[in-house]
N, C-alpha and C. Protein backbone atom coordinates (compact mmCIF):
# COMPACT_ATOMS: atom_id res chain seq x y z
N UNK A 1 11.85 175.22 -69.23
CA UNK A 1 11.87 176.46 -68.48
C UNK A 1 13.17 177.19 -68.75
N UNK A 2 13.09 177.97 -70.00
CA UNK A 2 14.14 178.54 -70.16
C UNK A 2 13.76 180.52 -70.03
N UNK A 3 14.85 180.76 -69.30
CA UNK A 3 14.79 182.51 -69.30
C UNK A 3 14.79 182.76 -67.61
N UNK A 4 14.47 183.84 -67.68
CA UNK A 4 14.26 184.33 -66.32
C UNK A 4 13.06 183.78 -65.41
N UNK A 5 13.58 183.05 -64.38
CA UNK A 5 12.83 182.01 -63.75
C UNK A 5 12.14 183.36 -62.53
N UNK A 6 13.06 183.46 -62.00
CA UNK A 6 12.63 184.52 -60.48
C UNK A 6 13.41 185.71 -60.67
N UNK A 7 12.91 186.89 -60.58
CA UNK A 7 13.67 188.11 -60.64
C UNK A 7 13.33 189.67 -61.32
N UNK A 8 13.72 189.85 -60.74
CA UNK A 8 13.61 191.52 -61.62
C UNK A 8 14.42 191.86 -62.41
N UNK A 9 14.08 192.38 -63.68
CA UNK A 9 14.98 191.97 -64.91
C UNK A 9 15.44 193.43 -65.17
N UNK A 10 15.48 194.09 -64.31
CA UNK A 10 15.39 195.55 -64.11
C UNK A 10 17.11 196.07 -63.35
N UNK A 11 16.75 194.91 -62.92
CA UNK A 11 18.26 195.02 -61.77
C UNK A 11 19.78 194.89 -62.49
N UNK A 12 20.18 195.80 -62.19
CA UNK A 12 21.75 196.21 -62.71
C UNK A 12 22.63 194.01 -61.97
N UNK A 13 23.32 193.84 -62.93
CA UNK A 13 24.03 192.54 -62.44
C UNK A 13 25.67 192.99 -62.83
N UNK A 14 26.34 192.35 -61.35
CA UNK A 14 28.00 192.82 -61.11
C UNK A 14 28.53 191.64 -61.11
N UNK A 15 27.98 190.58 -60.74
CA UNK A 15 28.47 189.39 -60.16
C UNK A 15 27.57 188.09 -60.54
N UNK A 16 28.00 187.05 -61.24
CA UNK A 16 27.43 185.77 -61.57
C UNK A 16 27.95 184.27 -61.01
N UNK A 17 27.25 183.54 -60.48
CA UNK A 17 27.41 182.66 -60.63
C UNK A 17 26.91 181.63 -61.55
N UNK A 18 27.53 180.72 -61.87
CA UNK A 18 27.09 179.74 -62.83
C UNK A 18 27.26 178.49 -61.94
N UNK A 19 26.17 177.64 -62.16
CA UNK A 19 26.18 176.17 -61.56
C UNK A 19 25.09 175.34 -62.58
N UNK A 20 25.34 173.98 -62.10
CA UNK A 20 24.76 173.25 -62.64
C UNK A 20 23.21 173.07 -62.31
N UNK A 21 22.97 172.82 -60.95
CA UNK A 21 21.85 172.65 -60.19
C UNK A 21 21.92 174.02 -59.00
N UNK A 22 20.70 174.74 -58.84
CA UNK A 22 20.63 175.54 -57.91
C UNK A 22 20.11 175.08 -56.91
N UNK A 23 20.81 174.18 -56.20
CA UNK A 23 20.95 173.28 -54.60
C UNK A 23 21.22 174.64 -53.64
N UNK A 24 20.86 174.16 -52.36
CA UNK A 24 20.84 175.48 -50.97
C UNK A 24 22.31 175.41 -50.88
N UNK A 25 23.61 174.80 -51.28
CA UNK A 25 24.90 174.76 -50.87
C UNK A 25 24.99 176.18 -52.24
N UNK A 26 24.34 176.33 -53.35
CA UNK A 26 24.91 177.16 -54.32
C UNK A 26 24.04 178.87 -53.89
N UNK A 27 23.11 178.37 -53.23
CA UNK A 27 21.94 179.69 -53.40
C UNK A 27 22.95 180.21 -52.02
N UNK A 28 23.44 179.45 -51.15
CA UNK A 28 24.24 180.25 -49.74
C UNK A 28 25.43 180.75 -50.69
N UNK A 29 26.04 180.16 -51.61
CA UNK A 29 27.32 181.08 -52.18
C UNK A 29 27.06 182.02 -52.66
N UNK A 30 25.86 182.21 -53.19
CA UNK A 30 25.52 183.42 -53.99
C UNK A 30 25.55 184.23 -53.29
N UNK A 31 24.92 183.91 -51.75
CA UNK A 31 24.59 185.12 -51.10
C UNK A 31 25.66 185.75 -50.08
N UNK A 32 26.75 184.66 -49.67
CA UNK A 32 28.17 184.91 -49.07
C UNK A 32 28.89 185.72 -50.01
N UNK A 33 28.78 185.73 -51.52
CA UNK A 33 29.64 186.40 -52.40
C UNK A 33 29.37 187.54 -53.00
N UNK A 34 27.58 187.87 -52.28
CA UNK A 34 27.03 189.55 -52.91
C UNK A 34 26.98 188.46 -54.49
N UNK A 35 26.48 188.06 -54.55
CA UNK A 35 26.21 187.32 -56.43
C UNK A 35 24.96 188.35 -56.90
N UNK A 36 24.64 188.68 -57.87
CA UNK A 36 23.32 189.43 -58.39
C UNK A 36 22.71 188.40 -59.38
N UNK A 37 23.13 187.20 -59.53
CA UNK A 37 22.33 186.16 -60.77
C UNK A 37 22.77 184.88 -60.70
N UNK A 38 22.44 184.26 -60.78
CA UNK A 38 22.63 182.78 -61.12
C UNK A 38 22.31 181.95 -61.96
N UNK A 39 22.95 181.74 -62.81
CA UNK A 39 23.04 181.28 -64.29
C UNK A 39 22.95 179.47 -64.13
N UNK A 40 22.22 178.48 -64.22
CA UNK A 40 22.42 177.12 -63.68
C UNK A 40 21.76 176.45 -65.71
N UNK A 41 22.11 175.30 -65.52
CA UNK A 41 22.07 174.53 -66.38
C UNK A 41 20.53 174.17 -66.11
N UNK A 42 20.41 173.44 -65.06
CA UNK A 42 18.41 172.74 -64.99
C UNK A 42 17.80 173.67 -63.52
N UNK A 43 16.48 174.13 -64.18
CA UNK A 43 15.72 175.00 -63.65
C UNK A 43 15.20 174.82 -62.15
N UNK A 44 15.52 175.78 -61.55
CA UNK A 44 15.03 176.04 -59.85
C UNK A 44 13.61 175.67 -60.06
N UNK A 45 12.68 175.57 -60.45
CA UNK A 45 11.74 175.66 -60.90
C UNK A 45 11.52 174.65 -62.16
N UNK A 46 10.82 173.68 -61.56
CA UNK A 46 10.87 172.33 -63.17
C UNK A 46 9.62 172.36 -63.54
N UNK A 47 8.60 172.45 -62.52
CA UNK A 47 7.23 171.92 -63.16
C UNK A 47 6.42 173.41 -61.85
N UNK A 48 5.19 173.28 -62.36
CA UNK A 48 4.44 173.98 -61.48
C UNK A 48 4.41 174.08 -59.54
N UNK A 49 4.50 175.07 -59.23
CA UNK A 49 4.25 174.63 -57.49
C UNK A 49 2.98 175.15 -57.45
N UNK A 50 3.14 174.17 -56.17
CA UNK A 50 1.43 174.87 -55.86
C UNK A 50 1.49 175.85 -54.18
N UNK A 51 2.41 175.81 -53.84
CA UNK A 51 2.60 176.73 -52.44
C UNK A 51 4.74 176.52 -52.81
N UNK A 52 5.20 177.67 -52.27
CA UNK A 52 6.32 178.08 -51.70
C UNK A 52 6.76 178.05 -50.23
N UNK A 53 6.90 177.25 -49.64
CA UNK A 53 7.18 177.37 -48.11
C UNK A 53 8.33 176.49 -47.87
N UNK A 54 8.62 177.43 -46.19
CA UNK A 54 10.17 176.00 -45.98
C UNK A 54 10.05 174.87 -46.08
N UNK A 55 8.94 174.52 -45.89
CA UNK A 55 8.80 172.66 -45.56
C UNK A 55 9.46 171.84 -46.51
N UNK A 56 9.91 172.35 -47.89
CA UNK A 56 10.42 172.21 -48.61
C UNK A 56 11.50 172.06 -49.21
N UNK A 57 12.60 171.65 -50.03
CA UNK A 57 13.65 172.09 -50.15
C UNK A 57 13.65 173.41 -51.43
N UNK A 58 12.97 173.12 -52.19
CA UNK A 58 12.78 174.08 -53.51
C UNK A 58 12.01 175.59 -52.78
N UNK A 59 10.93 175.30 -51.84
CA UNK A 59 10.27 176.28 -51.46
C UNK A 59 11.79 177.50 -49.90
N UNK A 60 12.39 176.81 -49.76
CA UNK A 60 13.92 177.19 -48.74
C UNK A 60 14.30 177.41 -49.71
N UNK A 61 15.02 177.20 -50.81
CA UNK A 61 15.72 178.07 -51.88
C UNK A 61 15.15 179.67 -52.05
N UNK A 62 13.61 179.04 -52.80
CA UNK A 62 13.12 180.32 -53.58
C UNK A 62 13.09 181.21 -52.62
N UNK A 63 12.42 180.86 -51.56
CA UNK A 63 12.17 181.86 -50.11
C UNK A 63 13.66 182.94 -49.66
N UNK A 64 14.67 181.95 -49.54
CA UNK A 64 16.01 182.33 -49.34
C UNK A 64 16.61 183.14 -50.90
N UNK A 65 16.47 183.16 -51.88
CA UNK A 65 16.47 183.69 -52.87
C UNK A 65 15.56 185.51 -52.44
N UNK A 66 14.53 185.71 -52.29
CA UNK A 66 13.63 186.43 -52.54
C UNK A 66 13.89 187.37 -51.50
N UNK A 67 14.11 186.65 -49.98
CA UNK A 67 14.30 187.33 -49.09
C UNK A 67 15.73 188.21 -49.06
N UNK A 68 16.78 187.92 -49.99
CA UNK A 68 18.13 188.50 -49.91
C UNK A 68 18.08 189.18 -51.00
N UNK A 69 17.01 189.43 -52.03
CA UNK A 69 16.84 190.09 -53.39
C UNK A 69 18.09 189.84 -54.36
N UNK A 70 18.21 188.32 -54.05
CA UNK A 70 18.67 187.71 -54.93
C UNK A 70 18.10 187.16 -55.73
N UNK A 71 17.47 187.82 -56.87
CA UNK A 71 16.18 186.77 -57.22
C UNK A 71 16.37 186.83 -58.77
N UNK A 72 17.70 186.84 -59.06
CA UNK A 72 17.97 186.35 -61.06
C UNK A 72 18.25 185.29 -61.60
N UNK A 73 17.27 184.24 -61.44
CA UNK A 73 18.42 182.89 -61.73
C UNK A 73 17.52 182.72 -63.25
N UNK A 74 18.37 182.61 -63.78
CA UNK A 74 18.25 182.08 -65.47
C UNK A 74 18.84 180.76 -66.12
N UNK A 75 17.97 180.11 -66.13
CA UNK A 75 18.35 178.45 -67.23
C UNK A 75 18.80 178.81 -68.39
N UNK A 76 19.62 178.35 -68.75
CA UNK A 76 20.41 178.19 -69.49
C UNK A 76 19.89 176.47 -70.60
């Protein structure tokens, strides 16, 4: 899963973070720091989902991602 995982590729970017894993401790910095992308080494997104919801930890990311229109994260 390489490229633009979640996002609008449309959107002007000011601010990056880079991490290794996009864990909820990195997706809250993004969003404490105004971030517009997130650049991570292994993909928010590894294999297929079949629903997005909190119950989750991956589905609390993406959700928390989408809802702050923070939504550029690209594998690297």
């Amino acid at each position: 899963n390489v490229g633009l995982l979640v996002g609008d590729n449309t959107r002007e970017i000011n601010k990056i973070l880079f991490c290794l894993d996009v864990t909820e401790k990195a997706v809250q910095k993004a969003l404490d720091n105004n971030v517009d992308l997130i650049i991570s080494h292994h993909p928010v997104i590894f294999s297929g989902l079949k629903k997005i919801t909190n119950e989750t930890v991956h589905g609390r990311k993406i959700l928390k991602l989408i809802e702050n229109y923070l939504c550029k994260m690209i594998k690297i």
